[in-house]
PDB file of N, CA and C in Angstrom:
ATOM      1  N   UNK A   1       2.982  16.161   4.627  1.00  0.00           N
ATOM      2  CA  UNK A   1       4.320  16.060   5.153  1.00  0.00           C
ATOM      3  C   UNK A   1       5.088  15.010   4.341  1.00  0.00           C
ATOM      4  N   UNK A   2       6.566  15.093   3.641  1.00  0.00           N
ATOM      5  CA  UNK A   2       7.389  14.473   2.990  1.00  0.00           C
ATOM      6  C   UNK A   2       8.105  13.810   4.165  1.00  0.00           C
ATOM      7  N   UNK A   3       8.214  12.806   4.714  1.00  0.00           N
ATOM      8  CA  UNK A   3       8.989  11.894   5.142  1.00  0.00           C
ATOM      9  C   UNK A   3      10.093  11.469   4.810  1.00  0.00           C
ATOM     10  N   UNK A   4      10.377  10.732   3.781  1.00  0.00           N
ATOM     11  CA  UNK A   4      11.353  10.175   2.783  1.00  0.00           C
ATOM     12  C   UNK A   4      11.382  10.352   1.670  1.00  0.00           C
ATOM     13  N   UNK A   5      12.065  10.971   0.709  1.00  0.00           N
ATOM     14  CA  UNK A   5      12.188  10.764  -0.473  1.00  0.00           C
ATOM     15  C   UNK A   5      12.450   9.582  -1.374  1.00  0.00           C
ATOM     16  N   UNK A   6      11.363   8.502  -1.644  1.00  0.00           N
ATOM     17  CA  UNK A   6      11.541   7.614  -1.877  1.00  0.00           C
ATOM     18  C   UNK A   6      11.230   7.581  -3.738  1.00  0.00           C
ATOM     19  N   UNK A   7      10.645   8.417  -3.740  1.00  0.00           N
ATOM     20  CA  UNK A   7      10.472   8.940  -5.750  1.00  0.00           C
ATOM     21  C   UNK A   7      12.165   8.921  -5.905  1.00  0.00           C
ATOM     22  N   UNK A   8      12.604   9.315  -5.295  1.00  0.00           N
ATOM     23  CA  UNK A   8      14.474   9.304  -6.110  1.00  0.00           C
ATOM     24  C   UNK A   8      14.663   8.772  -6.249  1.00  0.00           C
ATOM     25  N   UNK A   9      14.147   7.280  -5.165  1.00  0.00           N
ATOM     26  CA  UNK A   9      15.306   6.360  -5.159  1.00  0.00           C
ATOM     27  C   UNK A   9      14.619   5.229  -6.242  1.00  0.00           C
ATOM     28  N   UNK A  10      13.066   5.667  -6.453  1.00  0.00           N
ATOM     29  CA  UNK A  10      12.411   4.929  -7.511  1.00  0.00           C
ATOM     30  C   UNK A  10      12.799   5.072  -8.591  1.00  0.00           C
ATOM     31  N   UNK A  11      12.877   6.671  -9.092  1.00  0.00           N
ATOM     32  CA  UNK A  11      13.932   6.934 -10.123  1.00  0.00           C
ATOM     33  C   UNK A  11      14.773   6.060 -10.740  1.00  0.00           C
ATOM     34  N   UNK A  12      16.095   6.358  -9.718  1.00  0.00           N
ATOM     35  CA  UNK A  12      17.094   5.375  -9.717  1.00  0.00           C
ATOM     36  C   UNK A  12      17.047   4.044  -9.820  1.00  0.00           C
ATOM     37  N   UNK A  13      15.718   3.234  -9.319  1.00  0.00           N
ATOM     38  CA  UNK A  13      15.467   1.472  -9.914  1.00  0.00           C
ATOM     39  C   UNK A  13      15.226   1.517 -11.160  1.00  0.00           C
ATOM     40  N   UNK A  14      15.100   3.057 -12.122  1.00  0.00           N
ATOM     41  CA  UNK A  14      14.421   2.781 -13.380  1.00  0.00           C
ATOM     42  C   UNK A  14      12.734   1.837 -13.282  1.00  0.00           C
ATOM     43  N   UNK A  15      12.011   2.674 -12.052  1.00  0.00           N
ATOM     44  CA  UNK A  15      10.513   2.123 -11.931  1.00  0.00           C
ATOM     45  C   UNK A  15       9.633   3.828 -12.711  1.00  0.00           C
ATOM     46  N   UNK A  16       8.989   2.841 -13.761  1.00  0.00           N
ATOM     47  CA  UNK A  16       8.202   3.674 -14.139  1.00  0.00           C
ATOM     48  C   UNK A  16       7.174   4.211 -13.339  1.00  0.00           C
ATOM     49  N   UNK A  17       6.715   5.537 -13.526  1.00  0.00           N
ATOM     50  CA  UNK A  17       5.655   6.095 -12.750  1.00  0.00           C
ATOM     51  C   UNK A  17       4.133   5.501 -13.044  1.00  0.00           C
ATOM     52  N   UNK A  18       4.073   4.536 -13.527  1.00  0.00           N
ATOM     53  CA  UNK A  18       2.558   3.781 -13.412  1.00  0.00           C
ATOM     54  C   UNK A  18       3.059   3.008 -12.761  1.00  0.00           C
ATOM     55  N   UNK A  19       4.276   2.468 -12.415  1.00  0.00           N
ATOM     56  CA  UNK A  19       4.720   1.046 -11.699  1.00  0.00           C
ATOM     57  C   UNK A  19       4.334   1.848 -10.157  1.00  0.00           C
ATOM     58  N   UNK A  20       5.469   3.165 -10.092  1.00  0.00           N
ATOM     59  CA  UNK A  20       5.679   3.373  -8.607  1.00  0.00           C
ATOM     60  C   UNK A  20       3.627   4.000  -8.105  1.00  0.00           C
ATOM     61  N   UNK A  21       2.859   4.157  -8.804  1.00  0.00           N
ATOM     62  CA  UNK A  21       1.322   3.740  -8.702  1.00  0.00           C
ATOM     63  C   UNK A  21       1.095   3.034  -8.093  1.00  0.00           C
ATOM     64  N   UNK A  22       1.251   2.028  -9.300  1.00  0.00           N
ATOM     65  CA  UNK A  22       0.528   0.477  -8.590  1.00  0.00           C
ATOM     66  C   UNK A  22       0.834  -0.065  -7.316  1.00  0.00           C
ATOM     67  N   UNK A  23       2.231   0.011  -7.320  1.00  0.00           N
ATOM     68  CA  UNK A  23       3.364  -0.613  -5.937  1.00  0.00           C
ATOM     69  C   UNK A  23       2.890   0.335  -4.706  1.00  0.00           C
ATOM     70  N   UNK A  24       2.480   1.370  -4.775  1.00  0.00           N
ATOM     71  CA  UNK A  24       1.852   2.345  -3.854  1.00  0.00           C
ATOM     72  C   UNK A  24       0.411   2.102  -3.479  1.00  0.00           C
ATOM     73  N   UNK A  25      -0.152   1.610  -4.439  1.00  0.00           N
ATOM     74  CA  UNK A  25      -1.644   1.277  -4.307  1.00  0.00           C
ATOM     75  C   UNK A  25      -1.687   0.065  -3.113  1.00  0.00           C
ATOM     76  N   UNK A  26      -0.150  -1.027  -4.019  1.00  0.00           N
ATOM     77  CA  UNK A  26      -0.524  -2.301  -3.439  1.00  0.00           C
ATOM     78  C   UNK A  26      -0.051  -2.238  -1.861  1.00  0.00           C
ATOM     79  N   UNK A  27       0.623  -1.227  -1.662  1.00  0.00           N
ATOM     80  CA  UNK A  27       1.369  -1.360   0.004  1.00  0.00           C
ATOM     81  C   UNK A  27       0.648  -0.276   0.866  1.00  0.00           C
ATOM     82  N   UNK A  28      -0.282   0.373  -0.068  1.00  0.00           N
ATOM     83  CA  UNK A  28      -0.962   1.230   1.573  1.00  0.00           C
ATOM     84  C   UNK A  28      -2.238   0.358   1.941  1.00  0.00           C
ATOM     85  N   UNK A  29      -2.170  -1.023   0.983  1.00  0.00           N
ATOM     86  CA  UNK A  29      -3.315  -2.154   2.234  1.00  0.00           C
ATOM     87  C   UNK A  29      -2.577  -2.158   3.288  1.00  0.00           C
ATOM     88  N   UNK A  30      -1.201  -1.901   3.330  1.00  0.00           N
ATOM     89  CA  UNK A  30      -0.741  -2.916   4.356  1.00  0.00           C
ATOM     90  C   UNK A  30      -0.370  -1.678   5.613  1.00  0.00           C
ATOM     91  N   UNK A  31      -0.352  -0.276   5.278  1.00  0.00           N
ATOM     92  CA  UNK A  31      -0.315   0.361   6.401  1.00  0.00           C
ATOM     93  C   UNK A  31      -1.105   1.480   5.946  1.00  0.00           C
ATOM     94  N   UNK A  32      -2.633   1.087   6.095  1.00  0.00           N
ATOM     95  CA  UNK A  32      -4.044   2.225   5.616  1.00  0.00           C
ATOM     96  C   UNK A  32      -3.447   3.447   6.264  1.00  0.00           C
ATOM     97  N   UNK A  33      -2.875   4.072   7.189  1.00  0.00           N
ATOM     98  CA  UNK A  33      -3.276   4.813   8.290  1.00  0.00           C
ATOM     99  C   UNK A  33      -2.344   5.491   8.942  1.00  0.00           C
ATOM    100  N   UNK A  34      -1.304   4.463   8.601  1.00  0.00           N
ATOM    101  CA  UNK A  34       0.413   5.410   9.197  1.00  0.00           C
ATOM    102  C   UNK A  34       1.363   5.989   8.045  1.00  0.00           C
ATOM    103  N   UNK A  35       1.093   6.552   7.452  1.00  0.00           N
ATOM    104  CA  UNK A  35       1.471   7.580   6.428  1.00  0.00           C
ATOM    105  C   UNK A  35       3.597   7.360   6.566  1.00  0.00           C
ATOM    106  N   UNK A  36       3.677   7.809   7.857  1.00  0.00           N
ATOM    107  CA  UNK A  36       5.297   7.568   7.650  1.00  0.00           C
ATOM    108  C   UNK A  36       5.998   6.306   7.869  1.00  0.00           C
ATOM    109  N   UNK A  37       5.235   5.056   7.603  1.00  0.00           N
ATOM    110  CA  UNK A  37       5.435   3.464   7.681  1.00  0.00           C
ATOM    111  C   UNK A  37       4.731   3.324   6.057  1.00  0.00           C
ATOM    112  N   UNK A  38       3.880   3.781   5.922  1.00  0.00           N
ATOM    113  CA  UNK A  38       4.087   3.485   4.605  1.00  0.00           C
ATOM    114  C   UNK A  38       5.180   4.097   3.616  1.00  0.00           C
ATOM    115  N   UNK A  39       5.178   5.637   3.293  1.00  0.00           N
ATOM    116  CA  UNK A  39       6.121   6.004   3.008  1.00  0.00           C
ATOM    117  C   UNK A  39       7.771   5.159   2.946  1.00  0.00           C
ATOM    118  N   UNK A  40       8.177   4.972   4.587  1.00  0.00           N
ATOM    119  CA  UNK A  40       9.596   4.192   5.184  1.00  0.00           C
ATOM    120  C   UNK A  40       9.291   2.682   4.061  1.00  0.00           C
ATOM    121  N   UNK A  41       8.199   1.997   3.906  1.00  0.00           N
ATOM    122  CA  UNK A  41       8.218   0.713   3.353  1.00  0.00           C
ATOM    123  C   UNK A  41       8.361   0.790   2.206  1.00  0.00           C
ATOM    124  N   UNK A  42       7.993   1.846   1.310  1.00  0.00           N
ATOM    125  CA  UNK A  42       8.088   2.503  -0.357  1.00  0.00           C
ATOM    126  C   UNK A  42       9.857   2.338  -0.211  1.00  0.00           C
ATOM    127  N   UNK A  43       9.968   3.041   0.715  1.00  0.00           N
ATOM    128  CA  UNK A  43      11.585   3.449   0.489  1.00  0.00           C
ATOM    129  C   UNK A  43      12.276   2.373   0.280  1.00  0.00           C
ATOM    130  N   UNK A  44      12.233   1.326   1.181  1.00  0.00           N
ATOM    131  CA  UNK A  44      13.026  -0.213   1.289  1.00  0.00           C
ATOM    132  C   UNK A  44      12.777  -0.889   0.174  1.00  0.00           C
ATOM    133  N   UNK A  45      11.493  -1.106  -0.278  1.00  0.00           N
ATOM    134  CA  UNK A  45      11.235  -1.359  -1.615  1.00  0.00           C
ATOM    135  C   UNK A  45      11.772  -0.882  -2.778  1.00  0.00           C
ATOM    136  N   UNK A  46      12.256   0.138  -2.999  1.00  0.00           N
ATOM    137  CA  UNK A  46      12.825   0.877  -4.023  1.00  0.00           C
ATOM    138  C   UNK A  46      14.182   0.504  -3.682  1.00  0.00           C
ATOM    139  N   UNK A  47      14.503   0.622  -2.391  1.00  0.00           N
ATOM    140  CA  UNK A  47      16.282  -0.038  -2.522  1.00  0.00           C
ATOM    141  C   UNK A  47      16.325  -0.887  -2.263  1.00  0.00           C
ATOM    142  N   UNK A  48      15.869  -2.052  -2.525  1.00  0.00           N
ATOM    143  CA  UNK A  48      15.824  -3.566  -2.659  1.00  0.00           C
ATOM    144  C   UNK A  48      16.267  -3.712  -4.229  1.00  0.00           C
ATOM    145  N   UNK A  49      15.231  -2.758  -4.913  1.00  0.00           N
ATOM    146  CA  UNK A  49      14.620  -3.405  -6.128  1.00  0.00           C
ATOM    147  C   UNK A  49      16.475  -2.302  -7.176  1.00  0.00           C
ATOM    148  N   UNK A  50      16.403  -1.478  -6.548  1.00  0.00           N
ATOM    149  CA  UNK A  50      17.967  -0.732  -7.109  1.00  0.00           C
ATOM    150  C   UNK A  50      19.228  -1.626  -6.701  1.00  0.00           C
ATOM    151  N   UNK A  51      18.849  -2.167  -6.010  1.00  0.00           N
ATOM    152  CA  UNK A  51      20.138  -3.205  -5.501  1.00  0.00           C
ATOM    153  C   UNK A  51      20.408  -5.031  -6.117  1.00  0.00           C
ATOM    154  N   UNK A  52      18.844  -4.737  -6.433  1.00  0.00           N
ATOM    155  CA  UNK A  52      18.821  -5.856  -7.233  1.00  0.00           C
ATOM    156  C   UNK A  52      18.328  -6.929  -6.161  1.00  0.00           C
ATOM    157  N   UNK A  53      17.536  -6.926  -5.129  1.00  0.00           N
ATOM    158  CA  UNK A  53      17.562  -7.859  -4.018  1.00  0.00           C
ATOM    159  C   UNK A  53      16.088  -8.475  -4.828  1.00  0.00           C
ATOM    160  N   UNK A  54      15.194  -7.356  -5.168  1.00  0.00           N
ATOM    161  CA  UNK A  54      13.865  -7.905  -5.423  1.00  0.00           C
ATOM    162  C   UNK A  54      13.787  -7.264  -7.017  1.00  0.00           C
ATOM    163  N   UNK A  55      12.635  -7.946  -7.393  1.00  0.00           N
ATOM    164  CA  UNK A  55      12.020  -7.421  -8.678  1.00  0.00           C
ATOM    165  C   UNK A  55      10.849  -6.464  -8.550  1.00  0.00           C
ATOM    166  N   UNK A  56      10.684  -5.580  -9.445  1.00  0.00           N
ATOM    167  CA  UNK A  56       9.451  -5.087  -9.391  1.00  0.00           C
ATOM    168  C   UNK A  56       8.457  -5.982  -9.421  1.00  0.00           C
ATOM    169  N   UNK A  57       8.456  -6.978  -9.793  1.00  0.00           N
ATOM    170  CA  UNK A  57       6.843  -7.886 -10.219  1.00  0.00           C
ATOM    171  C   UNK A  57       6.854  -8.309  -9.018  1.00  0.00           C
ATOM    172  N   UNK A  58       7.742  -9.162  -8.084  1.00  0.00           N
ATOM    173  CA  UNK A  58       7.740  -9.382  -7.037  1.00  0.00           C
ATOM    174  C   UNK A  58       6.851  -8.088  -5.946  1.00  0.00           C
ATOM    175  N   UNK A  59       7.912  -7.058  -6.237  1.00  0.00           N
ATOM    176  CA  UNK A  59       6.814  -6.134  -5.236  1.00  0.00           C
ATOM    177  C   UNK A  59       5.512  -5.929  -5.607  1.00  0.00           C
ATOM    178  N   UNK A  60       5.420  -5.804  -6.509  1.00  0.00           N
ATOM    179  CA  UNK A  60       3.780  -5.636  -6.483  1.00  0.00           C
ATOM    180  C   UNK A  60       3.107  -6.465  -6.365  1.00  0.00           C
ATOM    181  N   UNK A  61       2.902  -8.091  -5.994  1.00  0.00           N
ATOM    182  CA  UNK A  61       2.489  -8.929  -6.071  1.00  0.00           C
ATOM    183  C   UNK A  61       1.726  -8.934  -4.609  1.00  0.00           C
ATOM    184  N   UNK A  62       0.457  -9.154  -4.745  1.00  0.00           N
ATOM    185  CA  UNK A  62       0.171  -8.992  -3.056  1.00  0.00           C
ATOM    186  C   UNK A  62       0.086 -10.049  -2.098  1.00  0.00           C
ATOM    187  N   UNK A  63       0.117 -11.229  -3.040  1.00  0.00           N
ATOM    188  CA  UNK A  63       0.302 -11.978  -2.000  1.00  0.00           C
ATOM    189  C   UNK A  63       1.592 -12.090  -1.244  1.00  0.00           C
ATOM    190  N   UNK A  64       1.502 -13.139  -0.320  1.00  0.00           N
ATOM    191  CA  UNK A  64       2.899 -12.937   0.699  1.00  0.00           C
ATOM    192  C   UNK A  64       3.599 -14.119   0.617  1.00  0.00           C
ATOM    193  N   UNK A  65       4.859 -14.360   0.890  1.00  0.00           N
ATOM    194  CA  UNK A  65       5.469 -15.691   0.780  1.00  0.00           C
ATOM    195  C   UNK A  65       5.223 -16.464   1.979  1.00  0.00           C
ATOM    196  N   UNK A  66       4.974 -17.842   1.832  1.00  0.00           N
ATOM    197  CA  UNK A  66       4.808 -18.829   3.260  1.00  0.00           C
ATOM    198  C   UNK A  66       5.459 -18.496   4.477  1.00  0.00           C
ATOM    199  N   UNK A  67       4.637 -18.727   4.889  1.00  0.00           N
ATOM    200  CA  UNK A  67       5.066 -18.512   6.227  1.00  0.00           C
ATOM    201  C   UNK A  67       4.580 -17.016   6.863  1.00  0.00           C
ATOM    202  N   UNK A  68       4.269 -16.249   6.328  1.00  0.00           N
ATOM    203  CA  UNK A  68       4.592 -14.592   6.557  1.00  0.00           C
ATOM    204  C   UNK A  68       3.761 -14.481   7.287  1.00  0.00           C
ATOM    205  N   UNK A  69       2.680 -14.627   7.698  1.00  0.00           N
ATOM    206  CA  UNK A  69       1.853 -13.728   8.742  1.00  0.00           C
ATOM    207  C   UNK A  69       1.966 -14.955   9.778  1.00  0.00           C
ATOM    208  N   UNK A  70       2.465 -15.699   9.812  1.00  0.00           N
ATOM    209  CA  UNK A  70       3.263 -16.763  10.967  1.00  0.00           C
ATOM    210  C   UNK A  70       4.907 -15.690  11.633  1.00  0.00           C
ATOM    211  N   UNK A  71       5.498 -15.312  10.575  1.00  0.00           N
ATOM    212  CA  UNK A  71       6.146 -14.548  11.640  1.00  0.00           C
ATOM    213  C   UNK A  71       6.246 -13.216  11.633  1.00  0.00           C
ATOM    214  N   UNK A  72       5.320 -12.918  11.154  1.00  0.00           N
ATOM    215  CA  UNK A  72       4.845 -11.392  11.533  1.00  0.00           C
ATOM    216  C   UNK A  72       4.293 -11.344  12.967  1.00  0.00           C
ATOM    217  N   UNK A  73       3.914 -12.385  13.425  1.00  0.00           N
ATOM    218  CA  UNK A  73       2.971 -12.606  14.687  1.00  0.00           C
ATOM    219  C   UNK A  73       3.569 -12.392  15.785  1.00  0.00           C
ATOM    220  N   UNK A  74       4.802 -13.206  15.533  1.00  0.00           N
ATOM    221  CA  UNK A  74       5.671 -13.605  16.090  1.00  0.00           C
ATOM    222  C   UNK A  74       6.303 -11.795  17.268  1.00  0.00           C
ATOM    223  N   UNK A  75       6.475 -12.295  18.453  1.00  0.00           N
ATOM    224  CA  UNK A  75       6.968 -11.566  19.114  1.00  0.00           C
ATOM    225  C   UNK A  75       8.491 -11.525  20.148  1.00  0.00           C
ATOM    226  N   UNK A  76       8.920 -10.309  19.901  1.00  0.00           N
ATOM    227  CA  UNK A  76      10.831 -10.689  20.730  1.00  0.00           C
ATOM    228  C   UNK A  76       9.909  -9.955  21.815  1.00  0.00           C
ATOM    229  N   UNK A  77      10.478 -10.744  22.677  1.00  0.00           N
ATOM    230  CA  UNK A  77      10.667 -10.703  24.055  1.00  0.00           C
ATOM    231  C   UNK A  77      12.215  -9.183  24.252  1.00  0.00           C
ATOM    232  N   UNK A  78      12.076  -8.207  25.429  1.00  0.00           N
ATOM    233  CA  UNK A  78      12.447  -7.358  25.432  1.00  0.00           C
ATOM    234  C   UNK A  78      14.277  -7.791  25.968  1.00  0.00           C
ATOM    235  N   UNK A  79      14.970  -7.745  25.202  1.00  0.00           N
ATOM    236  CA  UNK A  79      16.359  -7.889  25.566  1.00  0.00           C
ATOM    237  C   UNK A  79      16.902  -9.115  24.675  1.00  0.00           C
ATOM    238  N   UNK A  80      16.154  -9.567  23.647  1.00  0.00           N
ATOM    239  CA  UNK A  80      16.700 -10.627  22.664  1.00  0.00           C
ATOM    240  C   UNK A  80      16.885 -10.210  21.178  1.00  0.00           C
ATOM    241  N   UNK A  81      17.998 -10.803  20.692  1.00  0.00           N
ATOM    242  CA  UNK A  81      19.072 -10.299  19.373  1.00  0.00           C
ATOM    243  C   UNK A  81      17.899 -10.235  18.696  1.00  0.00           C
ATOM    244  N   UNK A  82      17.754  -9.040  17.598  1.00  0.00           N
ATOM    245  CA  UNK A  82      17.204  -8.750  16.854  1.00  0.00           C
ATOM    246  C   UNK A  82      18.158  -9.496  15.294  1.00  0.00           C
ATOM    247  N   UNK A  83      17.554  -9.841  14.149  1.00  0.00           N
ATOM    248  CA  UNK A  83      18.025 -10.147  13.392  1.00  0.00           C
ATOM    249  C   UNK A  83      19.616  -9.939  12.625  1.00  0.00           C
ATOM    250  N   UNK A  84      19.642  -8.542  12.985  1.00  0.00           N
ATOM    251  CA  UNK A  84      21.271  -8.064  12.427  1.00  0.00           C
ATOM    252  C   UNK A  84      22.758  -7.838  13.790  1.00  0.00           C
ATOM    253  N   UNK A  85      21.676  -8.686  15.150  1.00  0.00           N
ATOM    254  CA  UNK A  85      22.920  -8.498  15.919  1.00  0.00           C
ATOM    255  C   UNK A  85      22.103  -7.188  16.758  1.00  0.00           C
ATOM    256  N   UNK A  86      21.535  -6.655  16.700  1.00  0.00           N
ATOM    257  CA  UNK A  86      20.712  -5.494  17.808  1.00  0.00           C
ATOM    258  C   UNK A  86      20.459  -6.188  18.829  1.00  0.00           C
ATOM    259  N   UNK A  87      19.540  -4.990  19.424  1.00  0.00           N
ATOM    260  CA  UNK A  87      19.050  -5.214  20.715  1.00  0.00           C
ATOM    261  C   UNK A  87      17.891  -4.562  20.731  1.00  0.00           C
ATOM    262  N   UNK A  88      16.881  -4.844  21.325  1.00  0.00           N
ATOM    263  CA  UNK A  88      15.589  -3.866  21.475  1.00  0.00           C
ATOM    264  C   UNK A  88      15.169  -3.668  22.847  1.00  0.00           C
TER     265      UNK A  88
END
């Protein structure tokens, strides 16, 4: 099953196809098992990296920046602002 078309948008970063490999290799540690969360995370990655937010070397890099599995942990309570002004 195709989820997202995220090869286009890799395309479009100008990521070579051994890059969009590796960057695939390095992010299904991070979701072994849910196929359309990994996929969705390829995608953000590719329009980060077309937008200029991140680098490719950056994405593929596996380690994580400080702090990160400190607020990955981290839990919202049901009815508090989500980062962009939401609600959950």
């Amino acid at each position: 099953m195709h989820y997202f078309d995220y090869e286009k948008v890799a395309r479009q970063a100008h990521v070579s196809p051994e890059k969009l490999d590796e960057l695939g290799q390095v992010k299904r540690q991070d979701f072994p098992r849910e196929d359309m969360m990994y996929v969705l995370h390829l995608l953000r990655v590719y329009m980060a990296i077309r937008e200029g937010i991140l680098t490719l070397e950056e994405a593929v890099r596996p380690d994580r920046p400080p702090g990160f599995e400190r607020f990955r942990r981290t839990r919202r309570k049901r009815g508090t602002p989500m980062h962009r002004g939401g609600y959950c």
